[in-house]
PDB file of N, CA and C in Angstrom:
ATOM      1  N   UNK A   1      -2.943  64.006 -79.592  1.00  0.00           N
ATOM      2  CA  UNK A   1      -2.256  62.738 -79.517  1.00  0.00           C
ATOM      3  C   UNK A   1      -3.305  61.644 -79.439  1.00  0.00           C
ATOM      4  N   UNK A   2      -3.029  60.546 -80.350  1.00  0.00           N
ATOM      5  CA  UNK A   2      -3.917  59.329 -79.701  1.00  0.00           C
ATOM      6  C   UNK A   2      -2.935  58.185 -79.927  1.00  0.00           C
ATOM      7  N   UNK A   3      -3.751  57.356 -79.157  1.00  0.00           N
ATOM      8  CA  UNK A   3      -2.200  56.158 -78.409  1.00  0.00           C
ATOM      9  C   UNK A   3      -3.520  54.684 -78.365  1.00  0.00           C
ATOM     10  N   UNK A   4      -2.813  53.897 -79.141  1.00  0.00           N
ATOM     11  CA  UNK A   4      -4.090  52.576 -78.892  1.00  0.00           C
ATOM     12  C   UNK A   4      -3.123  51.838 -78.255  1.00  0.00           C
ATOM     13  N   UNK A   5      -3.727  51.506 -77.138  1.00  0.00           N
ATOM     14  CA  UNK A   5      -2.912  50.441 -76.260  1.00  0.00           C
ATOM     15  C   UNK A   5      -3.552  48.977 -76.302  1.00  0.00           C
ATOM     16  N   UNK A   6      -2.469  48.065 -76.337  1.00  0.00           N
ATOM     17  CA  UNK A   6      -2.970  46.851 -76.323  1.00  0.00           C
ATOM     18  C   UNK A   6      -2.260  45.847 -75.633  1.00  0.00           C
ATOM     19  N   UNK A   7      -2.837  45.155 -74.564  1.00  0.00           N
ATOM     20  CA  UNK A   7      -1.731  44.334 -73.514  1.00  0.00           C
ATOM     21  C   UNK A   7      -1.840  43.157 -74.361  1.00  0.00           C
ATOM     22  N   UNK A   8      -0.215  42.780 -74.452  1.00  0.00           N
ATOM     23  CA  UNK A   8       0.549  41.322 -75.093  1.00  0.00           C
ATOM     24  C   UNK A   8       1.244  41.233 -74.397  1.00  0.00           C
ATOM     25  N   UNK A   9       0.976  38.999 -74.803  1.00  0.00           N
ATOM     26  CA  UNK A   9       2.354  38.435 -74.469  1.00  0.00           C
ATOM     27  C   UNK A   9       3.411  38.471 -74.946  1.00  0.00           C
ATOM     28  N   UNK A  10       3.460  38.982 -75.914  1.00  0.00           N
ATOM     29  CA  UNK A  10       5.003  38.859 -76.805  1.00  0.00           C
ATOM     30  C   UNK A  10       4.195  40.474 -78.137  1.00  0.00           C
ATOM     31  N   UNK A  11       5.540  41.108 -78.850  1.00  0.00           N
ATOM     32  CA  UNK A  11       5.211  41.456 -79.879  1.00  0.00           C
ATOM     33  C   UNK A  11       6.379  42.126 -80.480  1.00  0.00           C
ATOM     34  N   UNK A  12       6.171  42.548 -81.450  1.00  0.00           N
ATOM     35  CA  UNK A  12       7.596  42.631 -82.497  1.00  0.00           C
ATOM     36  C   UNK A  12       7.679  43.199 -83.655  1.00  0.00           C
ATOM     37  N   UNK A  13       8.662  44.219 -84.412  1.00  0.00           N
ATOM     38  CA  UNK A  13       8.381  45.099 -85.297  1.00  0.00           C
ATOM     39  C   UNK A  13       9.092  44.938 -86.314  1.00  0.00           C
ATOM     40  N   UNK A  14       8.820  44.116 -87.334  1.00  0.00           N
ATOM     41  CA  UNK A  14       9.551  44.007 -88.471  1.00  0.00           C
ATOM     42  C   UNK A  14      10.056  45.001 -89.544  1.00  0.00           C
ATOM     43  N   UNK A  15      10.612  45.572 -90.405  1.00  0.00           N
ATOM     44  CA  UNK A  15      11.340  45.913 -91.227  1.00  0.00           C
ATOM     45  C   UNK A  15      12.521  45.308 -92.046  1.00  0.00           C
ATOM     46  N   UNK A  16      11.344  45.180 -93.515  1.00  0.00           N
ATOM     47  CA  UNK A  16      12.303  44.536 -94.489  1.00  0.00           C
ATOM     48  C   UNK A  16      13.130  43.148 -93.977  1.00  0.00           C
ATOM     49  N   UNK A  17      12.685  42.640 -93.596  1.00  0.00           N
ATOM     50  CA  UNK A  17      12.558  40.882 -92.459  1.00  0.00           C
ATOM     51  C   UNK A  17      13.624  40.931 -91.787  1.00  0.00           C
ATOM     52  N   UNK A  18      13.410  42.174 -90.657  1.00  0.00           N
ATOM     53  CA  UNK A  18      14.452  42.617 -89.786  1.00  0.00           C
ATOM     54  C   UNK A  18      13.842  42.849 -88.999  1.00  0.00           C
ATOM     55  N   UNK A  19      13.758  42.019 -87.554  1.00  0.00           N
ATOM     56  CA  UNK A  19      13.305  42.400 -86.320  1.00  0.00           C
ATOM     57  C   UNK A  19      14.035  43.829 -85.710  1.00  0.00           C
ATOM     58  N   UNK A  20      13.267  45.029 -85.842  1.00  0.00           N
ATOM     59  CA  UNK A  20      13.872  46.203 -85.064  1.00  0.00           C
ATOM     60  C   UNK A  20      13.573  46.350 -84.073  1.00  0.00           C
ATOM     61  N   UNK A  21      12.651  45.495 -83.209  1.00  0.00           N
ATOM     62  CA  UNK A  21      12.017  45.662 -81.806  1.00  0.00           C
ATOM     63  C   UNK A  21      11.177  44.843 -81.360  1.00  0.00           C
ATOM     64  N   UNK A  22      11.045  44.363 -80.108  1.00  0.00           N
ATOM     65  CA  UNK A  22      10.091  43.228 -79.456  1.00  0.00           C
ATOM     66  C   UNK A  22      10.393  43.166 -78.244  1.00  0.00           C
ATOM     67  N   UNK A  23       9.258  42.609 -77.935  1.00  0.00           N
ATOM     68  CA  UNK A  23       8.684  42.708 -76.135  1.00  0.00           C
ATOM     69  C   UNK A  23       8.108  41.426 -76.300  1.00  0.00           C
ATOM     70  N   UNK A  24       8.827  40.978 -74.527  1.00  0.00           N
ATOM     71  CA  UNK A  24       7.798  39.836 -74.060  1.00  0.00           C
ATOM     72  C   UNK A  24       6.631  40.717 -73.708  1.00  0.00           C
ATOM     73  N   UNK A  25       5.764  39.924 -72.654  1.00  0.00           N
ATOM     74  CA  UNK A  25       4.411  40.488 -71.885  1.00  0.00           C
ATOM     75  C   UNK A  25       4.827  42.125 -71.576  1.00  0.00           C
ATOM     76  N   UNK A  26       3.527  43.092 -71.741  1.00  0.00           N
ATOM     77  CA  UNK A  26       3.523  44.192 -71.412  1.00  0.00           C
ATOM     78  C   UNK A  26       2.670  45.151 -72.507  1.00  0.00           C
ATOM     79  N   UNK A  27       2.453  45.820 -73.013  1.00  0.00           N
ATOM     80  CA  UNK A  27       1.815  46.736 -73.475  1.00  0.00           C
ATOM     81  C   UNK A  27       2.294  47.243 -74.938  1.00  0.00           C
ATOM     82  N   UNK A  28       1.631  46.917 -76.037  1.00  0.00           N
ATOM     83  CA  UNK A  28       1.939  47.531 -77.318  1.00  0.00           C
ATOM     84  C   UNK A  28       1.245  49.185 -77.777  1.00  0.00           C
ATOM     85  N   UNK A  29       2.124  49.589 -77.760  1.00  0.00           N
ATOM     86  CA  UNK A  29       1.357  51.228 -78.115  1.00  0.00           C
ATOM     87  C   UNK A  29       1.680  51.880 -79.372  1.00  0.00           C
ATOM     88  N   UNK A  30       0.475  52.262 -80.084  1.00  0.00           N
ATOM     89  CA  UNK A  30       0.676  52.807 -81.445  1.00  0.00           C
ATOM     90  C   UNK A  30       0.148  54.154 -81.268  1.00  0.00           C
ATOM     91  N   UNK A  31       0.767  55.094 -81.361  1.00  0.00           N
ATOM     92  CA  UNK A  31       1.510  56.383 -80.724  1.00  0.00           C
ATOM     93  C   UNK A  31       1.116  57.417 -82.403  1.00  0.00           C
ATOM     94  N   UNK A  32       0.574  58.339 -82.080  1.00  0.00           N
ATOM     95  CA  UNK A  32       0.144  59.583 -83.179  1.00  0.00           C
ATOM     96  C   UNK A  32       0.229  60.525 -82.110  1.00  0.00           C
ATOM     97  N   UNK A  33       1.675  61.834 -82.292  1.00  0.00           N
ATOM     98  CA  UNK A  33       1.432  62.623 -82.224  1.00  0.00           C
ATOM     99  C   UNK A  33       0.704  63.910 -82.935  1.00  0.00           C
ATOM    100  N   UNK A  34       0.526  64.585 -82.818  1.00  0.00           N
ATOM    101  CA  UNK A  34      -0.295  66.031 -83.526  1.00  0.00           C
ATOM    102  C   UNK A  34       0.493  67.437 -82.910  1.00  0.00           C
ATOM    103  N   UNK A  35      -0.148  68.191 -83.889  1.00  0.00           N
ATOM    104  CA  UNK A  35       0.116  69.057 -83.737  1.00  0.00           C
ATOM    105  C   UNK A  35       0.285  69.462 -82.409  1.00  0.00           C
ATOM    106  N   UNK A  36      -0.713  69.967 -81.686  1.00  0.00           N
ATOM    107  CA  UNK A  36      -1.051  70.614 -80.368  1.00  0.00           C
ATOM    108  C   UNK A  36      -0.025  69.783 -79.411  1.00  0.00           C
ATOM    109  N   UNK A  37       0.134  68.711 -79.668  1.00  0.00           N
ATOM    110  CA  UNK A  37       0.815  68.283 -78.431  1.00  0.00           C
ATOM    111  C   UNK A  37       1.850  68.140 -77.850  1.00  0.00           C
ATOM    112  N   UNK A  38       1.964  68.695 -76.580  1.00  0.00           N
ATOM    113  CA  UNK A  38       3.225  69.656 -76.040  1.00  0.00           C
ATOM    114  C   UNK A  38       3.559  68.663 -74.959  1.00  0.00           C
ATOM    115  N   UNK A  39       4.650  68.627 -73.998  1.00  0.00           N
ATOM    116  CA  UNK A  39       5.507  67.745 -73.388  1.00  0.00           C
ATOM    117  C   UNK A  39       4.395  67.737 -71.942  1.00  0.00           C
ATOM    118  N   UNK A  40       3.630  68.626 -71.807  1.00  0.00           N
ATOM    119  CA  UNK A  40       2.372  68.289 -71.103  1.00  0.00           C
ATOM    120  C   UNK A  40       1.616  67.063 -70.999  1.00  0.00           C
ATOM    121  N   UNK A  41       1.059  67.252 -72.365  1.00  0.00           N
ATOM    122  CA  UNK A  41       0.048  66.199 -72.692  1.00  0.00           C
ATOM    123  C   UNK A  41       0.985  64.657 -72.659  1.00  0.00           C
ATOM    124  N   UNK A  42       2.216  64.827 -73.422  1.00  0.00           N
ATOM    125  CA  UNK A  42       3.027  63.518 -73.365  1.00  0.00           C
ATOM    126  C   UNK A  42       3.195  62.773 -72.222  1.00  0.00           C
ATOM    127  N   UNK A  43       3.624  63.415 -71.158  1.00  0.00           N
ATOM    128  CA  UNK A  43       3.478  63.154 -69.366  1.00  0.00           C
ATOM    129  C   UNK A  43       2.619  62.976 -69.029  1.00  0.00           C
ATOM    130  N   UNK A  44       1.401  62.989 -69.073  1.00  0.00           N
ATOM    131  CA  UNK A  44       0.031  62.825 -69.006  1.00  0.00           C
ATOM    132  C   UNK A  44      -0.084  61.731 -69.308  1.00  0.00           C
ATOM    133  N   UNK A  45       0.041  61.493 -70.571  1.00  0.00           N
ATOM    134  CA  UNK A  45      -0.418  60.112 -71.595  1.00  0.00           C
ATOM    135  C   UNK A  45       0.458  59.186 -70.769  1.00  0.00           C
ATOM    136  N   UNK A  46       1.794  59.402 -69.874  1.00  0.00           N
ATOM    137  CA  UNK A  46       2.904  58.549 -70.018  1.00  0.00           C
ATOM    138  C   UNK A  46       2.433  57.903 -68.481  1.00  0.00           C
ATOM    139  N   UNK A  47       2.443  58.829 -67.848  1.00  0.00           N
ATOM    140  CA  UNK A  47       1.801  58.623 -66.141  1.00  0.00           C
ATOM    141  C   UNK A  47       0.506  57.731 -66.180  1.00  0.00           C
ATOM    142  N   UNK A  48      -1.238  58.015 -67.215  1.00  0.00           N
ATOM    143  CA  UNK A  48      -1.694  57.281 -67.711  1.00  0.00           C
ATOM    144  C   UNK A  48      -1.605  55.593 -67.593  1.00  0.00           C
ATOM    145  N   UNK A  49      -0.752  55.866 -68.915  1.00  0.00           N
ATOM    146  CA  UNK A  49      -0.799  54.193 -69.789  1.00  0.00           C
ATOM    147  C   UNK A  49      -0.276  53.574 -68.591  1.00  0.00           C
ATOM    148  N   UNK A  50       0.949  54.130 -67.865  1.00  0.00           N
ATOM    149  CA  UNK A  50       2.193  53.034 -66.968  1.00  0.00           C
ATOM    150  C   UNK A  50       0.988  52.556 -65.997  1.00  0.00           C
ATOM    151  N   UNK A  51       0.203  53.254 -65.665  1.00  0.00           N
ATOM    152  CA  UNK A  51      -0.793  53.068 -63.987  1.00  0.00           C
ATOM    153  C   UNK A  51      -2.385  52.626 -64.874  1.00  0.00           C
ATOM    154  N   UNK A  52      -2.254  52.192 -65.855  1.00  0.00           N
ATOM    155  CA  UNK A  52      -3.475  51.011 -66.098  1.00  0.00           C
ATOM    156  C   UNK A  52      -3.136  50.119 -65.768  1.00  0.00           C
ATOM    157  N   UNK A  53      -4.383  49.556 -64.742  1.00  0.00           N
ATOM    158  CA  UNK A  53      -4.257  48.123 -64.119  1.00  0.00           C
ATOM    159  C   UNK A  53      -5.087  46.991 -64.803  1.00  0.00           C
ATOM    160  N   UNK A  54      -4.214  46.721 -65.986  1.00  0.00           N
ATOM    161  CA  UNK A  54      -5.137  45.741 -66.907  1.00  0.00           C
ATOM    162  C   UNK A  54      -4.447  44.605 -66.948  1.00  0.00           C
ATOM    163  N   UNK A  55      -3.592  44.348 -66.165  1.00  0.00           N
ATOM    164  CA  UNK A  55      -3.240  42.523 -65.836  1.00  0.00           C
ATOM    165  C   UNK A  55      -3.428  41.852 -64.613  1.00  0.00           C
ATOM    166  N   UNK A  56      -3.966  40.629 -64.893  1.00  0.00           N
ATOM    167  CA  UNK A  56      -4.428  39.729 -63.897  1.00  0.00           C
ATOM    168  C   UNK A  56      -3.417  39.706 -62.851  1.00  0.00           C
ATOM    169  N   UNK A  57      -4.102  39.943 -61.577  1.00  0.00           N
ATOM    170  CA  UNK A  57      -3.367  39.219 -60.268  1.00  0.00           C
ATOM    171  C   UNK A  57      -3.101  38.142 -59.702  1.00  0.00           C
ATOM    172  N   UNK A  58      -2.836  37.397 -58.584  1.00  0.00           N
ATOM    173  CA  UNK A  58      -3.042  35.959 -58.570  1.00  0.00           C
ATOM    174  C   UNK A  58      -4.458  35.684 -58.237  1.00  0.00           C
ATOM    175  N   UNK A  59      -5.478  36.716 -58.422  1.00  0.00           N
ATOM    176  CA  UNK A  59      -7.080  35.913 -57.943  1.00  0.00           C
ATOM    177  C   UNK A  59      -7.816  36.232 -59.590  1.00  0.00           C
ATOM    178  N   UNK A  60      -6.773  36.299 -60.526  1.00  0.00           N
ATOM    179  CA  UNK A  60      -7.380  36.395 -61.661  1.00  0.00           C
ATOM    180  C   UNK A  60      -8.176  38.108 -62.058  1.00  0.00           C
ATOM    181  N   UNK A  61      -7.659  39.025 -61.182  1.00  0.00           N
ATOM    182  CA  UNK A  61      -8.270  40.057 -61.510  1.00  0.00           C
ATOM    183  C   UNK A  61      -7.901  40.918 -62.323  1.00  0.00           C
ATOM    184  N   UNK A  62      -8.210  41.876 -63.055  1.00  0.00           N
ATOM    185  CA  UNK A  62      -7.288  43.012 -63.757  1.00  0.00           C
ATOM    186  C   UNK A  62      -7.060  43.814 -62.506  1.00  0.00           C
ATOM    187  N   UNK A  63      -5.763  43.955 -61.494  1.00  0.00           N
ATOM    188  CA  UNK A  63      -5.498  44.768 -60.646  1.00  0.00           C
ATOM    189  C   UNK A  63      -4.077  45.330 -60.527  1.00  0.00           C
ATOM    190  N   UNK A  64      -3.507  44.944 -62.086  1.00  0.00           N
ATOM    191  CA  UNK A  64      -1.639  45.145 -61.793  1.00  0.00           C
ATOM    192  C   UNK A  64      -1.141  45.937 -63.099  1.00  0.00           C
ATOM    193  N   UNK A  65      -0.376  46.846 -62.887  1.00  0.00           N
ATOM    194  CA  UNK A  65      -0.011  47.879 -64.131  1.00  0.00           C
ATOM    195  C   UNK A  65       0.832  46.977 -64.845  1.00  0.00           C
ATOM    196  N   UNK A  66       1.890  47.793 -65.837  1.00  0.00           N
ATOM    197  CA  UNK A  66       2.641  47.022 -66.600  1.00  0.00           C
ATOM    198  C   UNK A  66       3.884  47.141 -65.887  1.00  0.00           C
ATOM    199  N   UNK A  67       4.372  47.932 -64.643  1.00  0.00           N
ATOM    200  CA  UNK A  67       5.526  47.978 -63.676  1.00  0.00           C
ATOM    201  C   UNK A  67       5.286  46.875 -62.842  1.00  0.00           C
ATOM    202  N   UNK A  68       4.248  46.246 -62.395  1.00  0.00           N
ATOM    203  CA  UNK A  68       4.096  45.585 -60.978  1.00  0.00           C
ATOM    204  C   UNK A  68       4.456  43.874 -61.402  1.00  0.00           C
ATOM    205  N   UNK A  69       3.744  43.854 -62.860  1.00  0.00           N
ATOM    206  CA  UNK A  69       4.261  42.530 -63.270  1.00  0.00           C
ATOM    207  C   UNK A  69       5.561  42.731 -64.137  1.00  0.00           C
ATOM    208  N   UNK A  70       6.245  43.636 -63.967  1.00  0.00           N
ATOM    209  CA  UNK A  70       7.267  43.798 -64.477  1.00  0.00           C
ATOM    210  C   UNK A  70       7.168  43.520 -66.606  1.00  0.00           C
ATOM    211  N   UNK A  71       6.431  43.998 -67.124  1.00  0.00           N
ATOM    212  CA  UNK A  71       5.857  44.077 -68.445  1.00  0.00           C
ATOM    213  C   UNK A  71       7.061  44.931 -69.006  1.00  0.00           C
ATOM    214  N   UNK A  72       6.495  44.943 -70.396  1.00  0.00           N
ATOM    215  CA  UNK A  72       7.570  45.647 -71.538  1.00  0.00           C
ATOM    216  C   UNK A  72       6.422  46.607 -72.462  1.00  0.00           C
ATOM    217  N   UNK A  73       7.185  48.010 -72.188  1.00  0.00           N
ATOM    218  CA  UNK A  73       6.503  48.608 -73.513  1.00  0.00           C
ATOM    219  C   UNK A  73       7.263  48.573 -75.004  1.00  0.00           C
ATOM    220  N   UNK A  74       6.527  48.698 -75.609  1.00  0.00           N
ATOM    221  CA  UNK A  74       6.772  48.733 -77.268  1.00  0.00           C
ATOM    222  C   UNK A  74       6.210  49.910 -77.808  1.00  0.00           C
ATOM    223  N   UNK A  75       6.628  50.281 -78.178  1.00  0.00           N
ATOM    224  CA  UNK A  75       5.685  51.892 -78.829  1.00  0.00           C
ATOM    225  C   UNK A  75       6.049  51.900 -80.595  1.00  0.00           C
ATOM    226  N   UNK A  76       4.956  52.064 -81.061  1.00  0.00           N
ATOM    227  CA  UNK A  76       5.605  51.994 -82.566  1.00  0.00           C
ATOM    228  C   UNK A  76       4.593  53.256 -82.950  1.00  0.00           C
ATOM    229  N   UNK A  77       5.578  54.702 -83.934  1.00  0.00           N
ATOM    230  CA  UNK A  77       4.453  55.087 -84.791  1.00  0.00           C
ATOM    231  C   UNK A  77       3.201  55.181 -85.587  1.00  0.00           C
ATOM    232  N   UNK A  78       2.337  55.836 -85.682  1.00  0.00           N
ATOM    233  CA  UNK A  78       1.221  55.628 -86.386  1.00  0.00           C
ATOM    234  C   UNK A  78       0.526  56.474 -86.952  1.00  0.00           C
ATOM    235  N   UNK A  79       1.202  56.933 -87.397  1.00  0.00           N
ATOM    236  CA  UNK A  79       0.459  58.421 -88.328  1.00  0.00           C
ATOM    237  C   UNK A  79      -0.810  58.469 -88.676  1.00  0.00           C
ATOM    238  N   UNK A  80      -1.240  57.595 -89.172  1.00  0.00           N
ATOM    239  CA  UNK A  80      -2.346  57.238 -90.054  1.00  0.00           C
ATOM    240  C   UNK A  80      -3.398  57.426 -88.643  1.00  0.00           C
ATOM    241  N   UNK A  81      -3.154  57.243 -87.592  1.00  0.00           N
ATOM    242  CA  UNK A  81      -4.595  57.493 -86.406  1.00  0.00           C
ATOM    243  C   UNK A  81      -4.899  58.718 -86.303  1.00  0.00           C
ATOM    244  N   UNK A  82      -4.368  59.956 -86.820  1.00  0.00           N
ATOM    245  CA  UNK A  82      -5.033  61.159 -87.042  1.00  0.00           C
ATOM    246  C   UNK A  82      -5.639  61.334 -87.709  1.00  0.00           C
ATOM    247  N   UNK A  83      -5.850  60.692 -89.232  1.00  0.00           N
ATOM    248  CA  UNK A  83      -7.033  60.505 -89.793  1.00  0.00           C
ATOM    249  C   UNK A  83      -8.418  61.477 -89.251  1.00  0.00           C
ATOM    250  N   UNK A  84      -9.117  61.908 -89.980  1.00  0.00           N
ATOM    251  CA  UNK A  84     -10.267  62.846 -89.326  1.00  0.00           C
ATOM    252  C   UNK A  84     -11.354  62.156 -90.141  1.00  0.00           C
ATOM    253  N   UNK A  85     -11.461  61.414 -91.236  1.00  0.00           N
ATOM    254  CA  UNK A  85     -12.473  61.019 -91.983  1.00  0.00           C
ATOM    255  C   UNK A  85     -12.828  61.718 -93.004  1.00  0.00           C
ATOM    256  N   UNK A  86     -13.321  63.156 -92.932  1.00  0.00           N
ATOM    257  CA  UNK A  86     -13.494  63.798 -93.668  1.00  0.00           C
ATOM    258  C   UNK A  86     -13.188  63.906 -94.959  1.00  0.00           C
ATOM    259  N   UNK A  87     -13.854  64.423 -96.188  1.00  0.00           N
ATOM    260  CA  UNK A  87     -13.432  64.635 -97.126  1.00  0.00           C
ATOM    261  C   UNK A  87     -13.492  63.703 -98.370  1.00  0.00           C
ATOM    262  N   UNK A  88     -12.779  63.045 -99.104  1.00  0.00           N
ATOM    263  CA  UNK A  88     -13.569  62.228-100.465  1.00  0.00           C
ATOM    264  C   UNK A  88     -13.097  61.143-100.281  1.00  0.00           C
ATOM    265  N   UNK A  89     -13.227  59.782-101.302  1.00  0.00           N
ATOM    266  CA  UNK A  89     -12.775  58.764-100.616  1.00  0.00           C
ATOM    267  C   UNK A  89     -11.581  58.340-101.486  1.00  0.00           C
ATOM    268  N   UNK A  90     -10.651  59.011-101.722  1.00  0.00           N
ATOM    269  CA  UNK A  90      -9.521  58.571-102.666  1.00  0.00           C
ATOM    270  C   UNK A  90      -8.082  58.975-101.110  1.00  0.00           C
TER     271      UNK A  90
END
């Protein structure tokens, strides 16, 4: 599994100029499962992401998850992050 997380104020998932999803403040995640990965690893990843403390407190610190300031996740597919590199360039 790999998961790129990125804290926003706002974000939003278009289709065919159709908003299918959006978040105020909280955490955008672009989500590749794989093979190997079993409801283990998912709980893992999930316990993880929620308990990063990457938003400012009131002394300006990164010390608050995306529960404490009350944030929004967004999770959108991403196949393409399994990518391995390998191989020719077509």
């Amino acid at each position: 599994m790999k998961i790129v997380v990125q804290r926003v104020q706002e974000a939003s998932v278009t289709i065919d100029n159709e908003v299918v999803g959006a978040i105020g403040m909280g955490l955008l995640l672009l989500v590749c499962f794989e093979m190997d990965d079993d409801e283990t690893s998912v709980t893992k990843a999930i316990d993880k992401i929620t308990k990063l403390r990457i938003f400012d407190d009131a002394e300006g610190k990164m010390n608050l998850d995306v529960e404490k300031v009350k944030g929004e996740i967004l999770s959108v597919s991403q196949f393409t992050l399994s990518w391995d590199g390998t191989g020719g360039h077509r």
